[in-house]
Protein backbone atom coordinates (compact mmCIF):
# COMPACT_ATOMS: atom_id res chain seq x y z
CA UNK A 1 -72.43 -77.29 -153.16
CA UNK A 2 -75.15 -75.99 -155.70
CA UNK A 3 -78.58 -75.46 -154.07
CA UNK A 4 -80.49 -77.60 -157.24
CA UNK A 5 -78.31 -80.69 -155.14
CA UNK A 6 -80.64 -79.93 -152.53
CA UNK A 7 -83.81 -80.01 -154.26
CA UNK A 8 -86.78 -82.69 -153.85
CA UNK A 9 -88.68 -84.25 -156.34
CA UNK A 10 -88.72 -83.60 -160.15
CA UNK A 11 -87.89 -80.32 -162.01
CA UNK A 12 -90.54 -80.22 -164.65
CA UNK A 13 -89.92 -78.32 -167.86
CA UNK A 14 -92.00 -75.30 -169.23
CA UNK A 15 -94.09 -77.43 -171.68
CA UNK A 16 -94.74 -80.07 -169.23
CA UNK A 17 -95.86 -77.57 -166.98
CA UNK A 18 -97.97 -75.77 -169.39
CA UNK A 19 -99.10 -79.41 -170.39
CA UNK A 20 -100.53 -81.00 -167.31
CA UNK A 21 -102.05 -77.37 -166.37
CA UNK A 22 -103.93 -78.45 -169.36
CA UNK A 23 -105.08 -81.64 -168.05
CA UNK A 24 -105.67 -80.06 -165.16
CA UNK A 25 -108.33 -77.45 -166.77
CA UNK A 26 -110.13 -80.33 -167.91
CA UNK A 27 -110.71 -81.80 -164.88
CA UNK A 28 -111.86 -78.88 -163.52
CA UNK A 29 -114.26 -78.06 -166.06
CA UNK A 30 -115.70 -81.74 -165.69
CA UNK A 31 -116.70 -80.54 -162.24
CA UNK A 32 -113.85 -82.02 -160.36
CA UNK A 33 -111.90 -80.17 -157.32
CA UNK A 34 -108.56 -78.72 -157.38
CA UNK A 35 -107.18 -81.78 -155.44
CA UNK A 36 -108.80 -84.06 -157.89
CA UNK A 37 -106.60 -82.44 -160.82
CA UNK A 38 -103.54 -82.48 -158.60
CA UNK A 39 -103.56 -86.17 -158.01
CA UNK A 40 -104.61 -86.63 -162.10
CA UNK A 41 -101.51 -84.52 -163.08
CA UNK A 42 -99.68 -85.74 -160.08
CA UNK A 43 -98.23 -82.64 -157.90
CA UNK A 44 -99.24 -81.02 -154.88
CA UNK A 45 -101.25 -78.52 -154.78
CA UNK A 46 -98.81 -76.23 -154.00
CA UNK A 47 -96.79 -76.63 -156.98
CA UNK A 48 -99.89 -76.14 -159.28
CA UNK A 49 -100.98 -72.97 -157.72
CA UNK A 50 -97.40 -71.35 -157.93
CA UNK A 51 -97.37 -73.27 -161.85
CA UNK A 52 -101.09 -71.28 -162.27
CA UNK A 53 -99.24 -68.24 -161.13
CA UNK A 54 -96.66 -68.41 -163.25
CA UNK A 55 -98.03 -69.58 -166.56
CA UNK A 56 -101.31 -68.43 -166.70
């Protein structure tokens, strides 16, 4: 069986990704936390610091 069978959750494509780390800068330059853009972009916080990581 393929591994991506295994998988949780939604795969999110490059300009999604790119788009709700967007959102997310916004948030955070209106003062709010990191878990307060999470839950606006919806992901955990994990996923947005390896996005960060990988896009930025």
């Amino acid at each position: 069986m393929d591994h991506a069978e295994f998988r949780k959750g939604q795969r999110h494509k490059p300009e999604e990704i790119i788009g709700k780390l967007r959102e997310a800068e916004i948030v955070l330059a209106q003062g709010g936390t990191t878990v307060d853009a999470c839950r606006r972009i919806a992901v955990i916080e994990q996923s947005y610091y390896h996005w960060r990581k990988e896009y930025e």
